[in-house]
PDB file of N, CA and C in Angstrom:
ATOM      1  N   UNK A   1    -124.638-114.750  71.105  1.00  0.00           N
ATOM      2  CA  UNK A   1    -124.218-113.813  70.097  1.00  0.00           C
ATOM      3  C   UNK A   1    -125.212-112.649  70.082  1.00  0.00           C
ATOM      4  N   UNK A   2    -124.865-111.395  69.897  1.00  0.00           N
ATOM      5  CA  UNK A   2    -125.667-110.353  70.133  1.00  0.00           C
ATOM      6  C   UNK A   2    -125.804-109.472  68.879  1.00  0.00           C
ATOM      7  N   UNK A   3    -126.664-109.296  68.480  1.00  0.00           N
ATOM      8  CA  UNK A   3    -126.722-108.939  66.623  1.00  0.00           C
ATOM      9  C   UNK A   3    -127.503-107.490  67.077  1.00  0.00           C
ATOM     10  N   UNK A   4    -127.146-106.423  66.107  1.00  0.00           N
ATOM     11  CA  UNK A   4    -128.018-105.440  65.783  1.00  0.00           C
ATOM     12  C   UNK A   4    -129.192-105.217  66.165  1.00  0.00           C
ATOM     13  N   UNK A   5    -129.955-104.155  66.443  1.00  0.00           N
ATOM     14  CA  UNK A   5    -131.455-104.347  66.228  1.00  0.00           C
ATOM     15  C   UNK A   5    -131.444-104.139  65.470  1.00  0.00           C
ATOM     16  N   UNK A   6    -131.767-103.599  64.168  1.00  0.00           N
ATOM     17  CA  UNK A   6    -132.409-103.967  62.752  1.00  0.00           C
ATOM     18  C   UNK A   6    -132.115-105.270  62.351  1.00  0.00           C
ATOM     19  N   UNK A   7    -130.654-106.055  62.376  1.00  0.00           N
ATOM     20  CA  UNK A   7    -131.089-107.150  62.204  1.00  0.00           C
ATOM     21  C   UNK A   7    -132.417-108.149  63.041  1.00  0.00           C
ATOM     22  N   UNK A   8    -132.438-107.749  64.306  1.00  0.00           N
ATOM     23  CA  UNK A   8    -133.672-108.964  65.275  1.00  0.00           C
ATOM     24  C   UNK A   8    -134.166-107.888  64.622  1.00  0.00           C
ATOM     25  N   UNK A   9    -134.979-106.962  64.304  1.00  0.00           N
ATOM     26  CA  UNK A   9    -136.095-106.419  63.404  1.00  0.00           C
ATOM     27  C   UNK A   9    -136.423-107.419  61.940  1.00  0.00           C
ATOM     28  N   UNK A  10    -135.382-107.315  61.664  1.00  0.00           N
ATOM     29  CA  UNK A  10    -135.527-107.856  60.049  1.00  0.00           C
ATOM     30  C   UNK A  10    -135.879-109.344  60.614  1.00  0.00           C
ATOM     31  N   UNK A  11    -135.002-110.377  61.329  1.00  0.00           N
ATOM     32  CA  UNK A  11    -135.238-111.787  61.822  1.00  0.00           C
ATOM     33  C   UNK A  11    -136.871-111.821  62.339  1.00  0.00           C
ATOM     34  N   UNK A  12    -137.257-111.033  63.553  1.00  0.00           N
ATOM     35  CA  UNK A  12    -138.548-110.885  63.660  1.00  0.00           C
ATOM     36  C   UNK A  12    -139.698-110.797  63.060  1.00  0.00           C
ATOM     37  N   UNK A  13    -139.514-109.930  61.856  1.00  0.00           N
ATOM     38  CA  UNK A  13    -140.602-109.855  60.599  1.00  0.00           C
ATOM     39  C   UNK A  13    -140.688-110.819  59.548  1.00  0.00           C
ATOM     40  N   UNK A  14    -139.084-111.516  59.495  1.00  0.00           N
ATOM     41  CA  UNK A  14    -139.126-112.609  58.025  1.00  0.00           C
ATOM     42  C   UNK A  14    -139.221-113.684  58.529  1.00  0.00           C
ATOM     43  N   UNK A  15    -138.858-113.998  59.724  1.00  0.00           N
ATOM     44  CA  UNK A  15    -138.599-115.709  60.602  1.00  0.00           C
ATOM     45  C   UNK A  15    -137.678-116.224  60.398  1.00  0.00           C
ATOM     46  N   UNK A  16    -137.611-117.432  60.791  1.00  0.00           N
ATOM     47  CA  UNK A  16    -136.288-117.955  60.858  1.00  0.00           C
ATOM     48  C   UNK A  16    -136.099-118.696  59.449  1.00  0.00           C
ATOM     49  N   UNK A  17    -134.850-119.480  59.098  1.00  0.00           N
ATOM     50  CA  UNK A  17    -134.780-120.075  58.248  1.00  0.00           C
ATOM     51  C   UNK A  17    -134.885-121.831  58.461  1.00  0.00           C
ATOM     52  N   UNK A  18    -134.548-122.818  57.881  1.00  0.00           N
ATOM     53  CA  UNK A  18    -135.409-124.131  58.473  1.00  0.00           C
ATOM     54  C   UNK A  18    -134.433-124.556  59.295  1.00  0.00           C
ATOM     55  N   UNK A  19    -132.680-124.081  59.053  1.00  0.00           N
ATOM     56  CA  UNK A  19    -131.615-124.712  60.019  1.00  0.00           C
ATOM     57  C   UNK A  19    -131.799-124.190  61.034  1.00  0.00           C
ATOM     58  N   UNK A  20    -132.031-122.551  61.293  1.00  0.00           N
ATOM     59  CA  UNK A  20    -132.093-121.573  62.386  1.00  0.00           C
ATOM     60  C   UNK A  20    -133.075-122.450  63.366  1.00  0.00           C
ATOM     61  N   UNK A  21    -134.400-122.693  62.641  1.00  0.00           N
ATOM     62  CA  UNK A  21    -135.448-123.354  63.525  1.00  0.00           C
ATOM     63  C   UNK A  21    -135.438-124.491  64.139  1.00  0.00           C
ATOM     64  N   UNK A  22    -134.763-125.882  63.266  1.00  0.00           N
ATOM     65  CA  UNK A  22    -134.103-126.434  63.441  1.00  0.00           C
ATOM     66  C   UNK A  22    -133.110-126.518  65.082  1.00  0.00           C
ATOM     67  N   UNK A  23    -132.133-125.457  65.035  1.00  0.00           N
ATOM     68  CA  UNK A  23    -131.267-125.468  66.034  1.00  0.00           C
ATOM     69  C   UNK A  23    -132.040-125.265  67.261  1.00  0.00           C
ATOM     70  N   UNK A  24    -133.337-124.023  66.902  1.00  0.00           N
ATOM     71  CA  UNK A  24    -134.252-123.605  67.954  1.00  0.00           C
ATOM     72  C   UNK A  24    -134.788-124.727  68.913  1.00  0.00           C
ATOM     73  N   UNK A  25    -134.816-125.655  68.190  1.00  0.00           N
ATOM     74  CA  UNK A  25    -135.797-126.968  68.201  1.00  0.00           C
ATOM     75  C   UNK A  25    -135.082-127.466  69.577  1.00  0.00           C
ATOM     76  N   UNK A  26    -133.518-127.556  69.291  1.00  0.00           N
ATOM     77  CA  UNK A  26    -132.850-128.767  69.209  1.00  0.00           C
ATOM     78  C   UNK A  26    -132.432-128.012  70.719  1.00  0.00           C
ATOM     79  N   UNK A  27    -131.993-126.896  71.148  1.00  0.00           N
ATOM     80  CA  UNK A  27    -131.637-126.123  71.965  1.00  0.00           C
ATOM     81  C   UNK A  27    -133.011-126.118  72.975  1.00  0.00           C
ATOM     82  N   UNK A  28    -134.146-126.077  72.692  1.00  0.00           N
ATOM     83  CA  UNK A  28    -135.258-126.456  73.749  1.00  0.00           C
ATOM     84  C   UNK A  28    -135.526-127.614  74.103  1.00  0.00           C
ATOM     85  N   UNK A  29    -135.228-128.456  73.368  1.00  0.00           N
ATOM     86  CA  UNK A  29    -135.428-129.915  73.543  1.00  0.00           C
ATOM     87  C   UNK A  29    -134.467-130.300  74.645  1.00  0.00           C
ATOM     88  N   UNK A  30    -133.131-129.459  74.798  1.00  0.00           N
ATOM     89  CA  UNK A  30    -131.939-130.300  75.156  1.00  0.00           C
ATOM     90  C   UNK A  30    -132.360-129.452  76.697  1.00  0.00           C
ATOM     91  N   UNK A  31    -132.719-128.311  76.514  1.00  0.00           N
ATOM     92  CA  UNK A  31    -133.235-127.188  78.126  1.00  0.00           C
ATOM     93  C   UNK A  31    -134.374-127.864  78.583  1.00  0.00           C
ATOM     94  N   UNK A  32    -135.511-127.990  78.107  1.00  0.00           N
ATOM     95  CA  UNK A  32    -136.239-128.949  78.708  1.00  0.00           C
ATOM     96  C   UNK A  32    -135.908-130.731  79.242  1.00  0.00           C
ATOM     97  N   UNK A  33    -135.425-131.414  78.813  1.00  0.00           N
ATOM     98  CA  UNK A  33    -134.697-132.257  79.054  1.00  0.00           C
ATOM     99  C   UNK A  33    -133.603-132.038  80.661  1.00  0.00           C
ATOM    100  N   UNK A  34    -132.840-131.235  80.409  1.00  0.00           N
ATOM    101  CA  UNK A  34    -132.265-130.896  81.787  1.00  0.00           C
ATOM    102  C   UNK A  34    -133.577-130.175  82.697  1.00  0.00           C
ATOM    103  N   UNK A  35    -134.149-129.784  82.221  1.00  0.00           N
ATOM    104  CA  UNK A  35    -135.238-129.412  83.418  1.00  0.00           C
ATOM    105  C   UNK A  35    -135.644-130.608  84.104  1.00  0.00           C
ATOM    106  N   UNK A  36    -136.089-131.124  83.255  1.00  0.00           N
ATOM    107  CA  UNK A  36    -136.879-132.863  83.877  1.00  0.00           C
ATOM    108  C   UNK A  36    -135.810-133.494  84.628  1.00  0.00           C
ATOM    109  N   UNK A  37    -134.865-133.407  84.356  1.00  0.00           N
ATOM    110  CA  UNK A  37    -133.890-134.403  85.062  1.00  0.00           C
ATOM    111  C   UNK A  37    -133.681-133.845  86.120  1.00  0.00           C
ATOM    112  N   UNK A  38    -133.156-132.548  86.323  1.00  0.00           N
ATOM    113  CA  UNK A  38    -133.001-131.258  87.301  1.00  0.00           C
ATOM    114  C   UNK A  38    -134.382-131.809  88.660  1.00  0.00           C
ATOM    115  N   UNK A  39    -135.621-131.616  88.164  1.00  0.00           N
ATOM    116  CA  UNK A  39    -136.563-131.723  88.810  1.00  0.00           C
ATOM    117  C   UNK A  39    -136.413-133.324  89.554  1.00  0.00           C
ATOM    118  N   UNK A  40    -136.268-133.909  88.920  1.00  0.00           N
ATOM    119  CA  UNK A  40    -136.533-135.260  89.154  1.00  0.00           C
ATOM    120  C   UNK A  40    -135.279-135.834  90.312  1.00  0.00           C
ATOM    121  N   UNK A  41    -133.682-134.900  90.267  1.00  0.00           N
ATOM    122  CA  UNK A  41    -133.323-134.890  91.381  1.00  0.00           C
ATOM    123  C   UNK A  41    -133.433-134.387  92.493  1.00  0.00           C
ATOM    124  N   UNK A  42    -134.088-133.237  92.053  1.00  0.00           N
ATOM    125  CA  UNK A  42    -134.142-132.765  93.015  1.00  0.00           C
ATOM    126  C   UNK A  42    -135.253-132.978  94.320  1.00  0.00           C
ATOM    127  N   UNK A  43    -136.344-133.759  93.388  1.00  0.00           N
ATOM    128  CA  UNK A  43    -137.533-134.542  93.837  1.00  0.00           C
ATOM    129  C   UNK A  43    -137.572-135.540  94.817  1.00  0.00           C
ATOM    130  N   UNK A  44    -136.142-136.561  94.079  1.00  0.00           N
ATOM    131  CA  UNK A  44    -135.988-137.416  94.924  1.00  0.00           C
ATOM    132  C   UNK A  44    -135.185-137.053  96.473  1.00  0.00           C
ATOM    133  N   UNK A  45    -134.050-135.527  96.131  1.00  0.00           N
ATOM    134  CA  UNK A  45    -133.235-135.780  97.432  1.00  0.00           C
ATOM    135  C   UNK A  45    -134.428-134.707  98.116  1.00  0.00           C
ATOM    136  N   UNK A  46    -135.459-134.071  98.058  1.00  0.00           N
ATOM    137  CA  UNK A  46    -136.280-133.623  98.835  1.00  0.00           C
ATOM    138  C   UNK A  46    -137.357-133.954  99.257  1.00  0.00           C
ATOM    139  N   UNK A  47    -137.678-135.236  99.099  1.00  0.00           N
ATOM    140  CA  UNK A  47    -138.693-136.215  99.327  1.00  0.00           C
ATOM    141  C   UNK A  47    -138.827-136.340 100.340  1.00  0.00           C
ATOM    142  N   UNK A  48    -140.028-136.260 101.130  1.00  0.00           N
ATOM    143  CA  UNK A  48    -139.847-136.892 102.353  1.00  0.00           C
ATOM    144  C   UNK A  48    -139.736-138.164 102.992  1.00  0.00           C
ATOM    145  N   UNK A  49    -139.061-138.161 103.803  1.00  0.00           N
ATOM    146  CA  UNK A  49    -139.267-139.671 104.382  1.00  0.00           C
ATOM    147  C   UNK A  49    -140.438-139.904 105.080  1.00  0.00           C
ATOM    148  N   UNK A  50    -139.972-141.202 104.702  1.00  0.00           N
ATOM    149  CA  UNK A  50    -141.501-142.086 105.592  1.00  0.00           C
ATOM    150  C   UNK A  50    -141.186-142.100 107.123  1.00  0.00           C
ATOM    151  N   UNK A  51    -142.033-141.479 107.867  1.00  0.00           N
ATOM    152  CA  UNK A  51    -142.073-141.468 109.215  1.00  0.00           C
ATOM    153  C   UNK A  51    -142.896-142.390 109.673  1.00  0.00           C
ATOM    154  N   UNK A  52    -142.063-143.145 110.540  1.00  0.00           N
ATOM    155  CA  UNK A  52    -142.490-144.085 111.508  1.00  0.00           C
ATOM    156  C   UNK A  52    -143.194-143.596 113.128  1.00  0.00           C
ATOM    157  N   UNK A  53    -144.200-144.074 112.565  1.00  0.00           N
ATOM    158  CA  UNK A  53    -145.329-143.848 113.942  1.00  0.00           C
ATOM    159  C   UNK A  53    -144.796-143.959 115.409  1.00  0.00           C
ATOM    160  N   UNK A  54    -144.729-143.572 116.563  1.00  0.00           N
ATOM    161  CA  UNK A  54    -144.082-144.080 117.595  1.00  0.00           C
ATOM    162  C   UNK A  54    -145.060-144.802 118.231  1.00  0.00           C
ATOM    163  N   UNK A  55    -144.749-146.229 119.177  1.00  0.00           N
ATOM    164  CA  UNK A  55    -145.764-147.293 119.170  1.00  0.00           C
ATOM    165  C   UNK A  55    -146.469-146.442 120.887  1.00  0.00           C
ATOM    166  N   UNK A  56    -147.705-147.311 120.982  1.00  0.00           N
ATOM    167  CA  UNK A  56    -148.887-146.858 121.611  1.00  0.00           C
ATOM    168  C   UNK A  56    -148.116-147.029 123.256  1.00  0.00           C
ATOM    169  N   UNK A  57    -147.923-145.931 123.831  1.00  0.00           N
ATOM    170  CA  UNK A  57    -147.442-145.923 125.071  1.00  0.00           C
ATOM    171  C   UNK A  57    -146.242-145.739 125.364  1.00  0.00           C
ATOM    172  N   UNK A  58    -145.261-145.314 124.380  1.00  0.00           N
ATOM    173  CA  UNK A  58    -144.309-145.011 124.220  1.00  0.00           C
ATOM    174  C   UNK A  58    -143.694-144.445 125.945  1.00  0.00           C
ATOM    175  N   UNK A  59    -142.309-143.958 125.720  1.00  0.00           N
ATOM    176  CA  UNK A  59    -141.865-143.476 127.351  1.00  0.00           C
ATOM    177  C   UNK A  59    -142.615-141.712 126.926  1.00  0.00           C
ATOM    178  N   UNK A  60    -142.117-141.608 126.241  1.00  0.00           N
ATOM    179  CA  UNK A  60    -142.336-140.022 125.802  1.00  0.00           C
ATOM    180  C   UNK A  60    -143.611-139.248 125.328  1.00  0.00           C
ATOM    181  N   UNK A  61    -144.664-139.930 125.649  1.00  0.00           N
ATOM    182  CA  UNK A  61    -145.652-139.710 124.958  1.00  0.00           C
ATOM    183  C   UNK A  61    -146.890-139.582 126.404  1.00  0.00           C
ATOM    184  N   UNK A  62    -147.700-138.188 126.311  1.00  0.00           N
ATOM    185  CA  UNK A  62    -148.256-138.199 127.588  1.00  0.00           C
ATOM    186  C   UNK A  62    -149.672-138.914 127.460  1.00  0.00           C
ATOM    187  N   UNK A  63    -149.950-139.745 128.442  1.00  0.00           N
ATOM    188  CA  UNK A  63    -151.055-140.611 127.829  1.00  0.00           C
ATOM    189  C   UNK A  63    -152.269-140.169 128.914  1.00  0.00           C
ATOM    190  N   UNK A  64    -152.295-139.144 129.979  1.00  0.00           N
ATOM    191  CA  UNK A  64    -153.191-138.618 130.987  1.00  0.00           C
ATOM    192  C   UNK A  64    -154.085-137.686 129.684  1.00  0.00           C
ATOM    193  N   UNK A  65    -155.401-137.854 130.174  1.00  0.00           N
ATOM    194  CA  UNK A  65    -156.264-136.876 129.437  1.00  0.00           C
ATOM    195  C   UNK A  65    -155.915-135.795 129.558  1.00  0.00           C
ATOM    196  N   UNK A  66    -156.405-134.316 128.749  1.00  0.00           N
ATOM    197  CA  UNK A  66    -155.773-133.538 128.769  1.00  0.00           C
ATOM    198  C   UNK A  66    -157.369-132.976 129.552  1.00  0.00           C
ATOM    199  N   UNK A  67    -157.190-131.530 130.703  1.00  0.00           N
ATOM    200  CA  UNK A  67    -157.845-131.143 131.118  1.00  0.00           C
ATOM    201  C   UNK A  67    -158.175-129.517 131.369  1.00  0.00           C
ATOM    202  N   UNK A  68    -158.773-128.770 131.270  1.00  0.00           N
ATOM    203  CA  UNK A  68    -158.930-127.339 130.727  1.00  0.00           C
ATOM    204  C   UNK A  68    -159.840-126.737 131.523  1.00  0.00           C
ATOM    205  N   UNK A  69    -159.056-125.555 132.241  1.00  0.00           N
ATOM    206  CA  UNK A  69    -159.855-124.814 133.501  1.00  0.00           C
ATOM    207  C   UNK A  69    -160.692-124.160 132.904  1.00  0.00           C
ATOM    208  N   UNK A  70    -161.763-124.080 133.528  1.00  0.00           N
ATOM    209  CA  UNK A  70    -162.924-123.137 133.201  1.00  0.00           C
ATOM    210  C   UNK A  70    -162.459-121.991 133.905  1.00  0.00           C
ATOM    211  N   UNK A  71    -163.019-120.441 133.818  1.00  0.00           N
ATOM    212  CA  UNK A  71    -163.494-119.565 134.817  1.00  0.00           C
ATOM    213  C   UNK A  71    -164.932-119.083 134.848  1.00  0.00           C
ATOM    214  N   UNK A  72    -165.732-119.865 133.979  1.00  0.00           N
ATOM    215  CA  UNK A  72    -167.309-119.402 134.524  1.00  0.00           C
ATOM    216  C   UNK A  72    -167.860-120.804 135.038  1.00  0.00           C
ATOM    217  N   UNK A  73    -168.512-120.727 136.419  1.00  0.00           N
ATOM    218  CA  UNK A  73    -169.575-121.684 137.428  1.00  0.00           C
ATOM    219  C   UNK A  73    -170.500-121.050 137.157  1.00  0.00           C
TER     220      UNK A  73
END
């Protein structure tokens, strides 16, 4: 709902009333709440998986030392 500015002037300077605050309450409570849950799926489907080590000698895995030309004798 979109009110006046002098009214959000006048609301701004006097505050709210205890239902207004009330609702304020109740409307962050319910946005935070979907945040957490929001997060918490989204946590789980972006999680990583557990990667499994590949075992020692594998076919694919080069097991020759690795060796590195010099150019200064």
């Amino acid at each position: 709902m979109v009110y006046p500015l002098s009214y959000q002037l006048y609301r701004q300077e006097h505050g709210l009333t205890a239902a207004e605050q009330r609702a304020a309450d109740v409307r962050a409570g319910e946005t935070a709440a979907a945040l957490r849950d929001l997060r918490a799926r989204l946590g789980r489907g972006l999680r990583l998986r557990h990667r499994v080590r590949p075992t020692r000698g594998a076919a694919d895995t080069v097991t020759a030392p690795v060796r590195f030309l010099t150019s200064a004798r």
